[in-house]
C-alpha atoms as a PDB file:
ATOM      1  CA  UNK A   1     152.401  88.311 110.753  1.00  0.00           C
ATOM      2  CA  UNK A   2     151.740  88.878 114.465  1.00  0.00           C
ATOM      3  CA  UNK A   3     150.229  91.797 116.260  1.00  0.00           C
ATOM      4  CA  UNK A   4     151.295  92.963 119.893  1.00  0.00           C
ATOM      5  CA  UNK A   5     148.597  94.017 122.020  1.00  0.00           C
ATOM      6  CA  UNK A   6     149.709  96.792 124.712  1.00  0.00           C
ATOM      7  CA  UNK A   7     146.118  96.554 126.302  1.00  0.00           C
ATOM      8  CA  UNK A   8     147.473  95.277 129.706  1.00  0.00           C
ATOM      9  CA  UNK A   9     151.106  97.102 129.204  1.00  0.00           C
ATOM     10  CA  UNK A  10     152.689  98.096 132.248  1.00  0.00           C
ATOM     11  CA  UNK A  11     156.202  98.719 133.778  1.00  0.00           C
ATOM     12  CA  UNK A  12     158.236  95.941 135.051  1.00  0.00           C
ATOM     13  CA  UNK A  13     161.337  94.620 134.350  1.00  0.00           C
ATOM     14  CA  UNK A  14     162.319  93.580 131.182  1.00  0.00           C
ATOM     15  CA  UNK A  15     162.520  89.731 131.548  1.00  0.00           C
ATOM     16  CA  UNK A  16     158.991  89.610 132.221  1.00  0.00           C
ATOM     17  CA  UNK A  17     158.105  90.173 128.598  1.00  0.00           C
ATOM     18  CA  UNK A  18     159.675  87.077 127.593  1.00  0.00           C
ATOM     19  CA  UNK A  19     157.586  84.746 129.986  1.00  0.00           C
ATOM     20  CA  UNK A  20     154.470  84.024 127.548  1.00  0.00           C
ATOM     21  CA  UNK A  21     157.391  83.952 125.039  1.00  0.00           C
ATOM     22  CA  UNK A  22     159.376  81.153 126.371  1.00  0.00           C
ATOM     23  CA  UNK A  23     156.528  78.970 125.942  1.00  0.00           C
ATOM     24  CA  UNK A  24     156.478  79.395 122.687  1.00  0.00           C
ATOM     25  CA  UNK A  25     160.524  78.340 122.357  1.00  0.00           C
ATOM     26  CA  UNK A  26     160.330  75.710 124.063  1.00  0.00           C
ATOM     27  CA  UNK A  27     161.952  72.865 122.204  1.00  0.00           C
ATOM     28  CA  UNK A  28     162.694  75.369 119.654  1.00  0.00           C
ATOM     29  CA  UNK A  29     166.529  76.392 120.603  1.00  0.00           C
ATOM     30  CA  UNK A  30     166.069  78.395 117.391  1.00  0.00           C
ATOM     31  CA  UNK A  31     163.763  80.710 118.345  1.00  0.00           C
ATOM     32  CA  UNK A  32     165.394  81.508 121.734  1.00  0.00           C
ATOM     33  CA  UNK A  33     168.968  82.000 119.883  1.00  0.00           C
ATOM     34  CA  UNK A  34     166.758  84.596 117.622  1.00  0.00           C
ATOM     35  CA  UNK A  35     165.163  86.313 120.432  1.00  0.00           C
ATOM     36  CA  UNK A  36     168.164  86.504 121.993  1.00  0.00           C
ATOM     37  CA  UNK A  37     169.702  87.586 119.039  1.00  0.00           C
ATOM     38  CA  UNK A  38     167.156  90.534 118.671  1.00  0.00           C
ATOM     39  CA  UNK A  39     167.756  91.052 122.366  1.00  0.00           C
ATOM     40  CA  UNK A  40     171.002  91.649 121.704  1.00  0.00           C
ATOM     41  CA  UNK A  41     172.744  89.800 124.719  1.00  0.00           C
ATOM     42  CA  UNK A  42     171.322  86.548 126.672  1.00  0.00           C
ATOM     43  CA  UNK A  43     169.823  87.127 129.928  1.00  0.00           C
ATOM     44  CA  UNK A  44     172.123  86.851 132.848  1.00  0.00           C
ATOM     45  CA  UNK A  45     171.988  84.486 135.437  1.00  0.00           C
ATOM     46  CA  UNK A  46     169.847  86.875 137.653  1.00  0.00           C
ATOM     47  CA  UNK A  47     167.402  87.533 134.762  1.00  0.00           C
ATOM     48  CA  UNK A  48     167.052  83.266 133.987  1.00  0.00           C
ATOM     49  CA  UNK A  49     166.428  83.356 137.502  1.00  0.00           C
ATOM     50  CA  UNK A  50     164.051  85.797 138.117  1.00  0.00           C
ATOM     51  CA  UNK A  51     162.384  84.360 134.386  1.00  0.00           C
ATOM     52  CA  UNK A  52     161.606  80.969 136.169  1.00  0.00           C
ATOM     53  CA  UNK A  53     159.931  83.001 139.520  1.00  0.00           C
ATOM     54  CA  UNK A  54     157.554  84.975 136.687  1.00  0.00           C
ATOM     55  CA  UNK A  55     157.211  82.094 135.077  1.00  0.00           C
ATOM     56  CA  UNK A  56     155.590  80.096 137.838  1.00  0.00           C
ATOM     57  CA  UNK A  57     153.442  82.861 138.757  1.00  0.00           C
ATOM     58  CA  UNK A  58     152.138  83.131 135.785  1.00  0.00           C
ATOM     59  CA  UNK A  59     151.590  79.689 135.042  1.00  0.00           C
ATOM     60  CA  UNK A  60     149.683  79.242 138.528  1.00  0.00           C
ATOM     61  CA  UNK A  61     147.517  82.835 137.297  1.00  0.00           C
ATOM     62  CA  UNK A  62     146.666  81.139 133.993  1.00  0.00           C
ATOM     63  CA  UNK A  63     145.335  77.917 135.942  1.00  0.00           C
ATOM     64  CA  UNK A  64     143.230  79.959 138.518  1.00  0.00           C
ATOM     65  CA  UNK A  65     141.937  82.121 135.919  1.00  0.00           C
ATOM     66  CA  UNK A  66     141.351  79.985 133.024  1.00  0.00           C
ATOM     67  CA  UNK A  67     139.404  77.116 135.568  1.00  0.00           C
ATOM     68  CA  UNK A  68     137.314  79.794 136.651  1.00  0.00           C
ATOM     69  CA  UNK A  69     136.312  81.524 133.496  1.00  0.00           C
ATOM     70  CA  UNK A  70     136.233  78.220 131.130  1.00  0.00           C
ATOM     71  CA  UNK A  71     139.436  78.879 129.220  1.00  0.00           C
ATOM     72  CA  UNK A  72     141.089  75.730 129.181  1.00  0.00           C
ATOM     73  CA  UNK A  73     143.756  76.759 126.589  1.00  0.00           C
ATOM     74  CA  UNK A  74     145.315  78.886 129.191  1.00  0.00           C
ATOM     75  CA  UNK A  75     144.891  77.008 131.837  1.00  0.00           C
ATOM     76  CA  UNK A  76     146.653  74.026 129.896  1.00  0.00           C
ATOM     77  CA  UNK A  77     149.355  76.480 128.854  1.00  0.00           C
ATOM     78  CA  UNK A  78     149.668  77.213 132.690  1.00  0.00           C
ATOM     79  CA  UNK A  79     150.281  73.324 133.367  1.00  0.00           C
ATOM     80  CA  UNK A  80     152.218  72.749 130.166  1.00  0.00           C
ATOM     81  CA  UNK A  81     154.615  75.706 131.939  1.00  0.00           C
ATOM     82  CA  UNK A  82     154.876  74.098 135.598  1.00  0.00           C
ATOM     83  CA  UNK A  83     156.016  70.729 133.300  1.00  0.00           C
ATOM     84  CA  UNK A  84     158.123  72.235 131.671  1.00  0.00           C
ATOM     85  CA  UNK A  85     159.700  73.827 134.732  1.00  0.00           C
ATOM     86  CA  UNK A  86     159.479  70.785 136.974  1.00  0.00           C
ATOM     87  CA  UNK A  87     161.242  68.742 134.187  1.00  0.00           C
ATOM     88  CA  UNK A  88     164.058  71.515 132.778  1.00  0.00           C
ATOM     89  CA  UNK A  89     164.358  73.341 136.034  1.00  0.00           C
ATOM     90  CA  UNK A  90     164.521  76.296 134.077  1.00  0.00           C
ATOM     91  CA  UNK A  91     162.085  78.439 131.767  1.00  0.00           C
END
């Protein structure tokens, strides 16, 4: 069972919801072909592109803020992210 929190909801495009996601699927081609699957269409090459640019800026956010408010789980998901980009070249 999971629970969505719309505390910090905002408009934006859609592929930004799937950036905390993508963590989470990584090395689990599964769960992306489900997602996608709920989706109902992958993301086009625009969207992948624009995922990796959120991505990053997320990742870097989640460093700053979780270094300067002694959350090291996010900032270690922020690194684990960058790897993961560095490494795939993709999200």
């Amino acid at each position: 069972m999971y629970v969505i929190d719309f505390e910090r909801s905002e408009r934006g495009p859609a592929v930004r919801d799937f950036v905390r996601l993508s963590d989470a699927w990584h090395g689990r081609p599964d769960l992306h072909e489900a997602l996608m699957t709920g989706y109902g269409r992958p993301l086009t090459p625009a969207e992948e592109e624009h995922l990796t640019v959120l991505s990053v800026l997320d990742a870097v956010s989640g460093i700053q803020y979780g270094a300067a408010h002694g959350d090291p789980e996010l900032a270690e998901r922020g690194r684990r992210t960058l790897a993961r980009l560095r490494a795939t070249n993709r999200p």
